[in-house]
PDB file of N, CA and C in Angstrom:
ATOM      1  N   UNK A   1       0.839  -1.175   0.000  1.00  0.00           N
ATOM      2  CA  UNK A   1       0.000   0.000   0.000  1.00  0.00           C
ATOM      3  C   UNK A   1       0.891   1.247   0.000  1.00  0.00           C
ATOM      4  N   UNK A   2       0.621   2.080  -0.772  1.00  0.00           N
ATOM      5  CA  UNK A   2       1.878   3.707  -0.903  1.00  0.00           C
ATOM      6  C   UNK A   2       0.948   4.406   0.336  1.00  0.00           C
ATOM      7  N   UNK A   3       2.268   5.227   0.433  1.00  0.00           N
ATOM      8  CA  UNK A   3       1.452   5.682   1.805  1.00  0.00           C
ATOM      9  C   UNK A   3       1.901   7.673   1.477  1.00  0.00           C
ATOM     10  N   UNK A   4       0.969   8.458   2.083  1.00  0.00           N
ATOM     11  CA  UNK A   4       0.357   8.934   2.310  1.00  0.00           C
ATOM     12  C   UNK A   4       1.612  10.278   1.609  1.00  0.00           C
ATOM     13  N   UNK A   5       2.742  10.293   1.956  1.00  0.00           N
ATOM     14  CA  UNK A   5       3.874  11.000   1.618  1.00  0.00           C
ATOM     15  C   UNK A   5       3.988  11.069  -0.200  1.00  0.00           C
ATOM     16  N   UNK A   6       4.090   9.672  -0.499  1.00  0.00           N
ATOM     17  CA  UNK A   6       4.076   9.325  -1.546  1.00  0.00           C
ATOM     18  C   UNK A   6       3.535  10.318  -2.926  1.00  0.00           C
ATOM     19  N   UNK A   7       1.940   9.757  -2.247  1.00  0.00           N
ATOM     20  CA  UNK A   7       1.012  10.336  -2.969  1.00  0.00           C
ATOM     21  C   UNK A   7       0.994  11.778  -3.028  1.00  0.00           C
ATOM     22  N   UNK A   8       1.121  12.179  -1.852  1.00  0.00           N
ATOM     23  CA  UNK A   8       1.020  13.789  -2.001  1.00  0.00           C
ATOM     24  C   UNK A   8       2.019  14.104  -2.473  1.00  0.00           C
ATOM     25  N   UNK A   9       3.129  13.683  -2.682  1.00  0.00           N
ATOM     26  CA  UNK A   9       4.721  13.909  -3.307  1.00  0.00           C
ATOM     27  C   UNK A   9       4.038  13.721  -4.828  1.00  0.00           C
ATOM     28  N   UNK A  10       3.516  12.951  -5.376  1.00  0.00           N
ATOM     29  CA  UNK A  10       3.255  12.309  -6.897  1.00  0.00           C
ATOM     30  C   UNK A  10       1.956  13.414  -7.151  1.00  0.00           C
ATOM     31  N   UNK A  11       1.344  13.625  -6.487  1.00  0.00           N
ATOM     32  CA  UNK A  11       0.380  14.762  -6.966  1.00  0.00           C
ATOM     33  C   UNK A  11       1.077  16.447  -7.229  1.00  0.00           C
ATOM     34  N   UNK A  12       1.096  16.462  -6.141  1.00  0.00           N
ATOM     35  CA  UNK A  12       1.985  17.868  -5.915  1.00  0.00           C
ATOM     36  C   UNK A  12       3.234  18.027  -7.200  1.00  0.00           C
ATOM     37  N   UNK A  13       3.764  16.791  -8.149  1.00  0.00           N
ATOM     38  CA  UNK A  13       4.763  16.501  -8.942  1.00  0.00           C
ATOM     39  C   UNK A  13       3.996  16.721  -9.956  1.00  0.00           C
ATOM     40  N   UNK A  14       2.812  15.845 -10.424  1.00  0.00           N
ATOM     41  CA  UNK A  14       1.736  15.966 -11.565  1.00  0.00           C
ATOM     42  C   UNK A  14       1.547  17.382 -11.701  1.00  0.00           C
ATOM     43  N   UNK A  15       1.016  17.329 -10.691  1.00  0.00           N
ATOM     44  CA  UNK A  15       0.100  18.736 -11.176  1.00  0.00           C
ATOM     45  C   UNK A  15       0.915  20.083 -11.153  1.00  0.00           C
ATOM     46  N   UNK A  16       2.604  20.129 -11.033  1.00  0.00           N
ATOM     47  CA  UNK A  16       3.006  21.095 -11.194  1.00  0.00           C
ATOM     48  C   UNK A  16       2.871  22.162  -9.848  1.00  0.00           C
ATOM     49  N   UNK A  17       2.792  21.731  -8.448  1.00  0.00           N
ATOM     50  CA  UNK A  17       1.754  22.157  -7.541  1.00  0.00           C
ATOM     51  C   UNK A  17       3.498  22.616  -6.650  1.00  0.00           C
ATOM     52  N   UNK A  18       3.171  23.633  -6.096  1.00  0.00           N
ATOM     53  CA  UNK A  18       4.185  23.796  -4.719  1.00  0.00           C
ATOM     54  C   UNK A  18       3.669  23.199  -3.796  1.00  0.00           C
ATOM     55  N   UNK A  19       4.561  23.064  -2.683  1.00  0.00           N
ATOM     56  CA  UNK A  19       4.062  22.620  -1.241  1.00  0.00           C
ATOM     57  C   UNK A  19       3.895  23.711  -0.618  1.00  0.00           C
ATOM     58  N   UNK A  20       4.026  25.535  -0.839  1.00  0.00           N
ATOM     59  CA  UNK A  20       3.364  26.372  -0.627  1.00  0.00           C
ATOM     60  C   UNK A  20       1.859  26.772  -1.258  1.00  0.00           C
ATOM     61  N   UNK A  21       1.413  26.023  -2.227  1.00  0.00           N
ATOM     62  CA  UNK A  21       0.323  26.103  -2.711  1.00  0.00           C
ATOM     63  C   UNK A  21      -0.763  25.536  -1.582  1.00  0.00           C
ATOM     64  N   UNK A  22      -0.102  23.812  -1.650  1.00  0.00           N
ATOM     65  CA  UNK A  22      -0.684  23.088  -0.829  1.00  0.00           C
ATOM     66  C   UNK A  22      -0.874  23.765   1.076  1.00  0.00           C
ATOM     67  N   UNK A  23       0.036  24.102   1.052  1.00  0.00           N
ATOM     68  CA  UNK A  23       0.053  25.002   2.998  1.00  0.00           C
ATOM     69  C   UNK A  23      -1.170  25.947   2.605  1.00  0.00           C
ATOM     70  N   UNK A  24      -0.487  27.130   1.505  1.00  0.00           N
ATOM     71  CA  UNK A  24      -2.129  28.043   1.631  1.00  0.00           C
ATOM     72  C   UNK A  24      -3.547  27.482   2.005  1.00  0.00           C
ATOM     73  N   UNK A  25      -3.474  26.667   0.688  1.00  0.00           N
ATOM     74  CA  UNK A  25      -4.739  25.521   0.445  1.00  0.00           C
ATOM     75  C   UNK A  25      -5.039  25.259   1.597  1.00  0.00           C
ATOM     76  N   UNK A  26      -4.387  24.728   2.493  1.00  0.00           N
ATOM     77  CA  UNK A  26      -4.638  23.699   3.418  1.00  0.00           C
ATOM     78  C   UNK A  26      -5.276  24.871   4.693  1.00  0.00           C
ATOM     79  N   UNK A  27      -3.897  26.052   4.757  1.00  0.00           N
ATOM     80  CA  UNK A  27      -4.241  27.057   6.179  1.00  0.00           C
ATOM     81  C   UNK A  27      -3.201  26.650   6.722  1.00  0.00           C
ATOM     82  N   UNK A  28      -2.050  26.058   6.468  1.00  0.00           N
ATOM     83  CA  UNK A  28      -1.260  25.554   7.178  1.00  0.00           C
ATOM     84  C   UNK A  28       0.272  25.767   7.013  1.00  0.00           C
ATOM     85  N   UNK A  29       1.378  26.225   8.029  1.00  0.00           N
ATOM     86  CA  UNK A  29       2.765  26.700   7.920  1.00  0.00           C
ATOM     87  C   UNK A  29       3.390  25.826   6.734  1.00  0.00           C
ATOM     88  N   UNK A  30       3.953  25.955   5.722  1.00  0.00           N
ATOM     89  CA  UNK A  30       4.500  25.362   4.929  1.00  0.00           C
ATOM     90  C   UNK A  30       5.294  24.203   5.199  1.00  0.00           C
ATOM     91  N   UNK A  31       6.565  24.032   6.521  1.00  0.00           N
ATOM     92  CA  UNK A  31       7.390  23.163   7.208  1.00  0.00           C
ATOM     93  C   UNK A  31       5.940  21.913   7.473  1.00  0.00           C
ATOM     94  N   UNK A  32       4.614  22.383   7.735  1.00  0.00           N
ATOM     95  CA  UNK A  32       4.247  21.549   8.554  1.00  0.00           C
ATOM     96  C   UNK A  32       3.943  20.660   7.459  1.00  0.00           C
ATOM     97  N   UNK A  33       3.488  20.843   5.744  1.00  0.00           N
ATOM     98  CA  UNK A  33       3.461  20.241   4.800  1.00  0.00           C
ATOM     99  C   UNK A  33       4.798  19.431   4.201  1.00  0.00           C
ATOM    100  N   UNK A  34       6.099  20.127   4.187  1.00  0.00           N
ATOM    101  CA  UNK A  34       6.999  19.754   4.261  1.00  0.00           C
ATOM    102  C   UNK A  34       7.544  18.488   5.250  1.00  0.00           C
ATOM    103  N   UNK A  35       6.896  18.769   6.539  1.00  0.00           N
ATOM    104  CA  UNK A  35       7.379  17.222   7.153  1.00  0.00           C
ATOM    105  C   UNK A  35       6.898  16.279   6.692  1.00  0.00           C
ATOM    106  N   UNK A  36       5.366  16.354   6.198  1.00  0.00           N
ATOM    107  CA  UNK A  36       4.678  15.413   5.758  1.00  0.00           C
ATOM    108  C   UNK A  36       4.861  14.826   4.541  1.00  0.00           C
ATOM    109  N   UNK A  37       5.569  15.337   3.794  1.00  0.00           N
ATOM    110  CA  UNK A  37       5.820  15.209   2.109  1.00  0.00           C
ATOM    111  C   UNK A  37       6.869  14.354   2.252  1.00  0.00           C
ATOM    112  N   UNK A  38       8.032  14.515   3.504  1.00  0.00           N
ATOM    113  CA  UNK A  38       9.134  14.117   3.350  1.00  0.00           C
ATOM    114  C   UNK A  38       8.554  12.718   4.373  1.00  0.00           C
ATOM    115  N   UNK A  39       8.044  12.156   4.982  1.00  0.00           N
ATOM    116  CA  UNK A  39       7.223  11.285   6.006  1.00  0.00           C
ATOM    117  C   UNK A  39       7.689  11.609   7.333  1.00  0.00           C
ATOM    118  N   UNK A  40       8.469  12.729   7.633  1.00  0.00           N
ATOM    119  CA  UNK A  40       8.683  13.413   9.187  1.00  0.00           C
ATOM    120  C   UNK A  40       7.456  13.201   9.911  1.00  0.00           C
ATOM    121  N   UNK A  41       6.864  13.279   9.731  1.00  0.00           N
ATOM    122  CA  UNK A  41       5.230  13.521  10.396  1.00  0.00           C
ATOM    123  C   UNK A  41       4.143  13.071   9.802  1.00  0.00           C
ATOM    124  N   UNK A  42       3.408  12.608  10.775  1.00  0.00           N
ATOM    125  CA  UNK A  42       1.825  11.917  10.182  1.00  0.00           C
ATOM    126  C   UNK A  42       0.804  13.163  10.585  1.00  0.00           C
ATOM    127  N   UNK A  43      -0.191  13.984   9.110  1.00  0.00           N
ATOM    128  CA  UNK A  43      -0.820  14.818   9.181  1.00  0.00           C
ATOM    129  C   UNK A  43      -2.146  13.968   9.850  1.00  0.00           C
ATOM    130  N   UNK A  44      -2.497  15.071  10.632  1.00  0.00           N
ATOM    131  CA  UNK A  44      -3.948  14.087  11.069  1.00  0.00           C
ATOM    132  C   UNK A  44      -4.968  14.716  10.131  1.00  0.00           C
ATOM    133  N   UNK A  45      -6.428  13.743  11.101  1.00  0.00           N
ATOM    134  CA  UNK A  45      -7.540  13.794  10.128  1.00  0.00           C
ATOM    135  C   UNK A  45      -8.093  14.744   9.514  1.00  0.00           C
ATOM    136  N   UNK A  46      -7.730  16.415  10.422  1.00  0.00           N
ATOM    137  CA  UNK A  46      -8.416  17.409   9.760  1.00  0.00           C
ATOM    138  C   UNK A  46      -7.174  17.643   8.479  1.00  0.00           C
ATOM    139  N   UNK A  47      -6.286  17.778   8.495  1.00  0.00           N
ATOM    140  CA  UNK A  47      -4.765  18.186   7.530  1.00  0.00           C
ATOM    141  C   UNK A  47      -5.042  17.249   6.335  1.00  0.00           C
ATOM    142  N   UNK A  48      -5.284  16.115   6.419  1.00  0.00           N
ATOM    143  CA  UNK A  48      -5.524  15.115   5.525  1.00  0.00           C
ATOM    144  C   UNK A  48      -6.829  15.031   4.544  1.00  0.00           C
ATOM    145  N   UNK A  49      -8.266  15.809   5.491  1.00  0.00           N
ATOM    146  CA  UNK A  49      -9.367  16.066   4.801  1.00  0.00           C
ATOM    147  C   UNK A  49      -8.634  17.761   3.990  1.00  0.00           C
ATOM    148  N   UNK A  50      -8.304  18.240   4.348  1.00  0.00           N
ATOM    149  CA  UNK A  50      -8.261  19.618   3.781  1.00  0.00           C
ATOM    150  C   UNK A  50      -7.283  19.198   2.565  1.00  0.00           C
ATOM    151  N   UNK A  51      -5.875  18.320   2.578  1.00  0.00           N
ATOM    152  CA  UNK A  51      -5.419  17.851   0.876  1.00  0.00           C
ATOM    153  C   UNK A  51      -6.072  17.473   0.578  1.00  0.00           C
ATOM    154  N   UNK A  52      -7.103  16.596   0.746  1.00  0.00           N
ATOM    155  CA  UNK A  52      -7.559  15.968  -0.541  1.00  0.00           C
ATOM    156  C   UNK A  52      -8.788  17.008  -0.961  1.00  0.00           C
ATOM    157  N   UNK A  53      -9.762  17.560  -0.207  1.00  0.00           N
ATOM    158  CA  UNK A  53     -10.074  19.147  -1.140  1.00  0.00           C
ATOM    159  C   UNK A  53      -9.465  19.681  -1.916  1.00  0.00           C
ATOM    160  N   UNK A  54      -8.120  20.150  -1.448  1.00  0.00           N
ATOM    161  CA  UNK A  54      -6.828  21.269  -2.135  1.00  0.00           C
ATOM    162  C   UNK A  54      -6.992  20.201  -3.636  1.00  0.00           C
ATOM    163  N   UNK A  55      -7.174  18.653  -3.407  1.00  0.00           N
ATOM    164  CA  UNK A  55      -6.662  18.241  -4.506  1.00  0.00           C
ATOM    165  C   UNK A  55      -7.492  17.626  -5.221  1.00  0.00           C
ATOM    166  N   UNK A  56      -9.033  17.644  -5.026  1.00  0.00           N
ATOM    167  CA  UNK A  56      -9.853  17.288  -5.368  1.00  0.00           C
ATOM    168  C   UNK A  56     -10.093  15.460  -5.632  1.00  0.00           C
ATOM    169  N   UNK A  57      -9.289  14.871  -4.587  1.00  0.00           N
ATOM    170  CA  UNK A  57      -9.229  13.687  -4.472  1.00  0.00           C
ATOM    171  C   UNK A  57      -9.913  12.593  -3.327  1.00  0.00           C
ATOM    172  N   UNK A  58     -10.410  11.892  -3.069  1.00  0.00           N
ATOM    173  CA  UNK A  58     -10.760  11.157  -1.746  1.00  0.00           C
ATOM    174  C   UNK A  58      -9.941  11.060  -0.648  1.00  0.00           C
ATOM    175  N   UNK A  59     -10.248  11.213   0.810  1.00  0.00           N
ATOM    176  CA  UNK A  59      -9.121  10.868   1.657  1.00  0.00           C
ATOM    177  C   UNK A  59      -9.006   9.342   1.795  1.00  0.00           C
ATOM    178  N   UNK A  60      -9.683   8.618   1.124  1.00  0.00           N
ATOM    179  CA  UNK A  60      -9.447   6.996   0.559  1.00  0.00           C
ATOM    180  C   UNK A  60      -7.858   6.971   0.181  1.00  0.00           C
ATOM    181  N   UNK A  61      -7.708   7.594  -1.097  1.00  0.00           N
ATOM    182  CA  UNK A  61      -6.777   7.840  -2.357  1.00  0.00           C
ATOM    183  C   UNK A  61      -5.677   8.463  -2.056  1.00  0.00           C
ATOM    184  N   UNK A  62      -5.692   9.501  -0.965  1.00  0.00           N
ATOM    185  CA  UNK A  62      -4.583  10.148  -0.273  1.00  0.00           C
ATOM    186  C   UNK A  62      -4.089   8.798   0.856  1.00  0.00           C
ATOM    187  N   UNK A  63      -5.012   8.566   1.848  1.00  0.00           N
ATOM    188  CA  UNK A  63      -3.915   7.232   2.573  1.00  0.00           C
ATOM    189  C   UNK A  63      -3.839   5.743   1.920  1.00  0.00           C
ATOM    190  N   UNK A  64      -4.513   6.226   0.428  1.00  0.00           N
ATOM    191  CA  UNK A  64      -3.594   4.370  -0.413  1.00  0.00           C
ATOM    192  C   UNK A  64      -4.770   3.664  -0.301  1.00  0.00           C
ATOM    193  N   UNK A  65      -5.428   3.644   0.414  1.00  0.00           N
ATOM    194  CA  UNK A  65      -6.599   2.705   0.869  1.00  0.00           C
ATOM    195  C   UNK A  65      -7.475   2.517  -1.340  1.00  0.00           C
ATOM    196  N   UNK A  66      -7.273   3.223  -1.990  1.00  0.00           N
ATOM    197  CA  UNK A  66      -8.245   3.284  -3.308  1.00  0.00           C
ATOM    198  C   UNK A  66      -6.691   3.727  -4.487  1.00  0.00           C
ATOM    199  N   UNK A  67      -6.840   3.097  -5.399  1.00  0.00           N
ATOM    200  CA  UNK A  67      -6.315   3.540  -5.976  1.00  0.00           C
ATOM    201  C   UNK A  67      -7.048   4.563  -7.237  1.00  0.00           C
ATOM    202  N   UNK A  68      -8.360   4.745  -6.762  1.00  0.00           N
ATOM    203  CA  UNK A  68      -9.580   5.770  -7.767  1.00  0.00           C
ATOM    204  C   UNK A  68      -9.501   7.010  -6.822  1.00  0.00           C
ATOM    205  N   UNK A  69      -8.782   8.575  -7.572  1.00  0.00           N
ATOM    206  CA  UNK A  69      -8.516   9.590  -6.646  1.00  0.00           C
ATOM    207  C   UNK A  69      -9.815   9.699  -6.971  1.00  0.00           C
ATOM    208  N   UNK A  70     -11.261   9.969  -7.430  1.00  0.00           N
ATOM    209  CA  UNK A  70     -12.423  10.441  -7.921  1.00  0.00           C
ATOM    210  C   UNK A  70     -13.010  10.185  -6.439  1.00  0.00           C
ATOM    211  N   UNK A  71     -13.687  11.119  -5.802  1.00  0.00           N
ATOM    212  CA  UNK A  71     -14.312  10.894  -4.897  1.00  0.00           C
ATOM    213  C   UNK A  71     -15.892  10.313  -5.368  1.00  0.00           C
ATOM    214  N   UNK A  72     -16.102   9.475  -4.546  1.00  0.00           N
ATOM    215  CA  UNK A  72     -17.428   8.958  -4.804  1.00  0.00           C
ATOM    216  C   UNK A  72     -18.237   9.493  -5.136  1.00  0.00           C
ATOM    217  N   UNK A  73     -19.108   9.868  -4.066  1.00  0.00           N
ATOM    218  CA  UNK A  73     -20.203  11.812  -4.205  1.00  0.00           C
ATOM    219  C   UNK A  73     -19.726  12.356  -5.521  1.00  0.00           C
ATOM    220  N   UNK A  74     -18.724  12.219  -6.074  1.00  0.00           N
ATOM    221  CA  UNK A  74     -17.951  13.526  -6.891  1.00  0.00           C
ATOM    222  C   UNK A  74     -18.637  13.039  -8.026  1.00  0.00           C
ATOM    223  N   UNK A  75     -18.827  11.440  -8.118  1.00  0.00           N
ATOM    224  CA  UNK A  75     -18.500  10.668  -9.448  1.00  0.00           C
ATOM    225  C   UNK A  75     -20.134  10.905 -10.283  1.00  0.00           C
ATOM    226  N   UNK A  76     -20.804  11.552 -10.141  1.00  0.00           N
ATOM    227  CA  UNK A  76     -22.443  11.427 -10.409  1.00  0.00           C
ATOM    228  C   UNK A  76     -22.816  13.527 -10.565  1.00  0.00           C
ATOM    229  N   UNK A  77     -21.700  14.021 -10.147  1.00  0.00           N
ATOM    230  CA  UNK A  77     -21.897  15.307  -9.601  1.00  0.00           C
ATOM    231  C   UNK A  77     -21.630  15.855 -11.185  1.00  0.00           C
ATOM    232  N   UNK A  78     -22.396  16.372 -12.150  1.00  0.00           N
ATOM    233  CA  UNK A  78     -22.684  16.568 -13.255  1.00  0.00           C
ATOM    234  C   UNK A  78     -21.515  18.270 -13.349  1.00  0.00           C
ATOM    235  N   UNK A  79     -21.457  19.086 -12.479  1.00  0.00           N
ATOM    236  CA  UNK A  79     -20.213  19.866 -12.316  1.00  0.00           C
ATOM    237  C   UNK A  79     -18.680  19.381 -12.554  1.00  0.00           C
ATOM    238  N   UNK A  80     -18.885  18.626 -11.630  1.00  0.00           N
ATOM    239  CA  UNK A  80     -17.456  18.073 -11.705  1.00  0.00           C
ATOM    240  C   UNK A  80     -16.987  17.444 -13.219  1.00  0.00           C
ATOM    241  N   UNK A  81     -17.615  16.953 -13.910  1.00  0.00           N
ATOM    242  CA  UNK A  81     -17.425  16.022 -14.696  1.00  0.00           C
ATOM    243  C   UNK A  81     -17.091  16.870 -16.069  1.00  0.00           C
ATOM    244  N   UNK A  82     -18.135  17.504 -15.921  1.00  0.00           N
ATOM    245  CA  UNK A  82     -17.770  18.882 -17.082  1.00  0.00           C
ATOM    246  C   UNK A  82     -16.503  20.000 -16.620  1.00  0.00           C
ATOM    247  N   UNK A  83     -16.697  19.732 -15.666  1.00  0.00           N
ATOM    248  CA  UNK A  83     -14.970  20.558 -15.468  1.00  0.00           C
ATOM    249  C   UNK A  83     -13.885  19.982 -15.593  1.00  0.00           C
ATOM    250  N   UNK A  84     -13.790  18.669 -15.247  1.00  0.00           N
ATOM    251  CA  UNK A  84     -12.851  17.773 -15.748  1.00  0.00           C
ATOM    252  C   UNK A  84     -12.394  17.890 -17.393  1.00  0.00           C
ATOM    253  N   UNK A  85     -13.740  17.661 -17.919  1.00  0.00           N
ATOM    254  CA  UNK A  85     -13.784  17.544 -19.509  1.00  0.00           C
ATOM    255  C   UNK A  85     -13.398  18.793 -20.104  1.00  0.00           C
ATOM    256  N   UNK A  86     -13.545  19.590 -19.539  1.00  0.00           N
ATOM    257  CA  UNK A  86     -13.287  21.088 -19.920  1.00  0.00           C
ATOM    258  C   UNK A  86     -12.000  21.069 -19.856  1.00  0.00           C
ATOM    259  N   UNK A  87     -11.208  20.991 -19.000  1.00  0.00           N
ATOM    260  CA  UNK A  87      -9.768  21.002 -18.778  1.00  0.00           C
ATOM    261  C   UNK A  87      -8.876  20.353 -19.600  1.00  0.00           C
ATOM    262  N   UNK A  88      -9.651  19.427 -20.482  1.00  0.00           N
ATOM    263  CA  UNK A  88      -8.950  18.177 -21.533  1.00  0.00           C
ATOM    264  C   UNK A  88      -9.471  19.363 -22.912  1.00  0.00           C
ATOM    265  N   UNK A  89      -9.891  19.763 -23.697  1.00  0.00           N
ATOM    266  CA  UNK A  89     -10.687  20.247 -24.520  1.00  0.00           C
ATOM    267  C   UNK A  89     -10.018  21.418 -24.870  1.00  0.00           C
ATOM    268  N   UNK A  90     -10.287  21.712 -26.472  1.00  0.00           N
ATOM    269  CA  UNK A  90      -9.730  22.749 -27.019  1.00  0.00           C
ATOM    270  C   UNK A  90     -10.703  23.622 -26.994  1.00  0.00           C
ATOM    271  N   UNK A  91     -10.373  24.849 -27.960  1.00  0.00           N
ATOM    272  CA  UNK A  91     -10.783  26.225 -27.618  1.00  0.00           C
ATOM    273  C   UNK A  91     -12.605  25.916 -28.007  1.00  0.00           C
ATOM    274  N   UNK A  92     -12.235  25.439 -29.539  1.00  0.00           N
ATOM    275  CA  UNK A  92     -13.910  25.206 -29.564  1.00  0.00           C
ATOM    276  C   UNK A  92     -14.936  24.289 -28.913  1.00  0.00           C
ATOM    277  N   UNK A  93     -14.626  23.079 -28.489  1.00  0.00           N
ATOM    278  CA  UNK A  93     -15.049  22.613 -27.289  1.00  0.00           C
ATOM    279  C   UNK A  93     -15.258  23.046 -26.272  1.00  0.00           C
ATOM    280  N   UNK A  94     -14.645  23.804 -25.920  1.00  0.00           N
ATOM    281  CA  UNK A  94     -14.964  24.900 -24.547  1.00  0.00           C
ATOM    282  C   UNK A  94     -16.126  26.090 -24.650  1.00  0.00           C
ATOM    283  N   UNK A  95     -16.159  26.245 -25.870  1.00  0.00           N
ATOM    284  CA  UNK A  95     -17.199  27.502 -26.538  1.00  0.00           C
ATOM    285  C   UNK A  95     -18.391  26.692 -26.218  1.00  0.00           C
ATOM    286  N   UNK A  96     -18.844  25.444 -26.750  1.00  0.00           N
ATOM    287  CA  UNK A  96     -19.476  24.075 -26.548  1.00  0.00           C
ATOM    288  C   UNK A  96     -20.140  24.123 -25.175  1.00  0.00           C
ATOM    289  N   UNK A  97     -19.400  23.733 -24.659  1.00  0.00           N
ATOM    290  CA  UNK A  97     -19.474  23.690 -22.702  1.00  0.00           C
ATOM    291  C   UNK A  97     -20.107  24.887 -22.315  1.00  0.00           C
ATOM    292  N   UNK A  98     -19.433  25.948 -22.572  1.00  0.00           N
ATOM    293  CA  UNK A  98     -19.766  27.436 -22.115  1.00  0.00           C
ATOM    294  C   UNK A  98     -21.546  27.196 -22.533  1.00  0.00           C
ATOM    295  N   UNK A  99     -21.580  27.265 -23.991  1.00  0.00           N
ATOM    296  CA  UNK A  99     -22.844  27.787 -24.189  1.00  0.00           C
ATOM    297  C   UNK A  99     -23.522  26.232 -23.476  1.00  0.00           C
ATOM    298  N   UNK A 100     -23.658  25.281 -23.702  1.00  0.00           N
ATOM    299  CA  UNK A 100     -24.574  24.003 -22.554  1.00  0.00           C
ATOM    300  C   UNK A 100     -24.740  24.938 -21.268  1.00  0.00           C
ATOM    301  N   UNK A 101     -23.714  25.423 -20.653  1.00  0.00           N
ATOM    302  CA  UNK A 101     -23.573  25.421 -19.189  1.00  0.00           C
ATOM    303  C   UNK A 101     -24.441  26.875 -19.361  1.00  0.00           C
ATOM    304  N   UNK A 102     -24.493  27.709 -19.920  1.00  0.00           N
ATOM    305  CA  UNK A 102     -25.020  29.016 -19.866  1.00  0.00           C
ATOM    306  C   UNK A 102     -26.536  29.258 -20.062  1.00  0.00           C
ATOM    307  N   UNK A 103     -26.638  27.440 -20.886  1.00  0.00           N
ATOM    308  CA  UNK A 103     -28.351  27.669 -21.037  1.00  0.00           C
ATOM    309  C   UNK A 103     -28.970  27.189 -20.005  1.00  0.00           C
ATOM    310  N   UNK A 104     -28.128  25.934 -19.199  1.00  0.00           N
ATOM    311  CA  UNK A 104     -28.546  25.449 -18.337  1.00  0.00           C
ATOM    312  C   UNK A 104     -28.385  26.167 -16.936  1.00  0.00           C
ATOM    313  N   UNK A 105     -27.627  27.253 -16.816  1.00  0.00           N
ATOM    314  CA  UNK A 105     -28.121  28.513 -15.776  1.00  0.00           C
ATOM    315  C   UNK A 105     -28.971  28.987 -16.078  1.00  0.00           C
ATOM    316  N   UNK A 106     -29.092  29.830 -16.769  1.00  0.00           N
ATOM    317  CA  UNK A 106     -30.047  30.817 -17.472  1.00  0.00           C
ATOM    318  C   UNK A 106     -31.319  30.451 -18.256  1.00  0.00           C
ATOM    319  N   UNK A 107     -31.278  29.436 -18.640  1.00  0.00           N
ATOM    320  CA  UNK A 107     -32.408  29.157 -19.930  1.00  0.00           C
ATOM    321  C   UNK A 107     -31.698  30.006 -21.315  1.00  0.00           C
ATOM    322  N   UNK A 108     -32.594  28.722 -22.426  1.00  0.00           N
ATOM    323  CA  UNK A 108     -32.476  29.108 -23.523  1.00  0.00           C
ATOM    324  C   UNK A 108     -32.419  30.481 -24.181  1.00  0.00           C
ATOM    325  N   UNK A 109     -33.002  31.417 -23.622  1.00  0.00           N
ATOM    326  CA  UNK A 109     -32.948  32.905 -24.345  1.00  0.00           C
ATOM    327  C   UNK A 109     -31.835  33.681 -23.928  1.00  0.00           C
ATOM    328  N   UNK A 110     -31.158  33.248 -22.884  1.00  0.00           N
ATOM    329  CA  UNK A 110     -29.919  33.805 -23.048  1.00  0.00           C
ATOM    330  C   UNK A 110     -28.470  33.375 -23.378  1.00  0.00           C
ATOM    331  N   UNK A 111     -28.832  32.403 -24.173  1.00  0.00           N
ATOM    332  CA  UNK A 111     -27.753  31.523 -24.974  1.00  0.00           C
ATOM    333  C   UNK A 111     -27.171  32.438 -26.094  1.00  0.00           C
ATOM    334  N   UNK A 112     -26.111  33.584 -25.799  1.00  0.00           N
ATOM    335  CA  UNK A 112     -25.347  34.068 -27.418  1.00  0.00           C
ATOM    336  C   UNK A 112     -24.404  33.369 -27.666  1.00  0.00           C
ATOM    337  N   UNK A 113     -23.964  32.586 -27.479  1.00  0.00           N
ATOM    338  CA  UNK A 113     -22.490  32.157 -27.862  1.00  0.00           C
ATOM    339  C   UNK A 113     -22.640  31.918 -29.730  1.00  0.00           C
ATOM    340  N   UNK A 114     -24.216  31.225 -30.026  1.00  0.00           N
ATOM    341  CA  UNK A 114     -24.349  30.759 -30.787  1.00  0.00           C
ATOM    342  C   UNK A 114     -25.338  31.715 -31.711  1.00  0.00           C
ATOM    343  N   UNK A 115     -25.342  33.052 -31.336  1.00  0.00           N
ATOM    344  CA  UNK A 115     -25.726  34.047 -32.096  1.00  0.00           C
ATOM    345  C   UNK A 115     -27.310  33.987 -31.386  1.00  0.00           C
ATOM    346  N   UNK A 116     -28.092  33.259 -30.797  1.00  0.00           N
ATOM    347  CA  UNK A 116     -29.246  33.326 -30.334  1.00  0.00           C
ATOM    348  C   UNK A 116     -29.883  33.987 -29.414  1.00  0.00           C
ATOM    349  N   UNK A 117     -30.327  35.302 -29.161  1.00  0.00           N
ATOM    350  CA  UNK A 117     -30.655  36.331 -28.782  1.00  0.00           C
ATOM    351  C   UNK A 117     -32.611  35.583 -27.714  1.00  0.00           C
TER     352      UNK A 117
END
């Protein structure tokens, strides 16, 4: 099972992320993320719920227990999924999304993306 250092080391690596990102994120002195990255220290339960927010992952997936970072709740959550997809997607695909997501705030009559007044 990878444990808990690991992962936040391999995320924080992916995603291009500081371990001052992660402290802001979290509310927390930077060293105190730093012990934890390096396995100096075991973050407890509140430190551990607040990364996996910062990282939009399960606290399953952060202590190894899952190897699916997708939080459960998350997986059905029609937001999330389109933001995901959004993030993969080029410019006109995103125009796409925008106008779906703009009718589905607003309703149909205020859909311009697509010239519709």
């Amino acid at each position: 099972m990878r444990q808990l250092k690991d992962i936040v080391g391999d995320l924080l690596a992916s995603r291009q992320l500081s371990q001052r990102w992660l402290a802001d994120a979290c509310g927390v002195a930077e060293p105190t993320i730093s012990r934890a990255v390096k396995g100096q220290s075991i973050p407890g339960t509140d430190l551990v719920c607040k990364m996996a927010d910062a990282f939009e992952v399960s606290t399953d997936y952060l202590l190894g227990r899952t190897s699916d970072p997708v939080m459960n709740s998350r997986k059905e959550n029609v937001e999330y999924v389109v933001g995901r997809a959004f993030m993969r997607c080029d410019t006109r695909d995103r125009k796409i999304i925008l106008a779906v997501l703009d009718e589905y705030m607003t309703g149909p009559e205020s859909n311009t993306v697509y010239g519709k007044e």
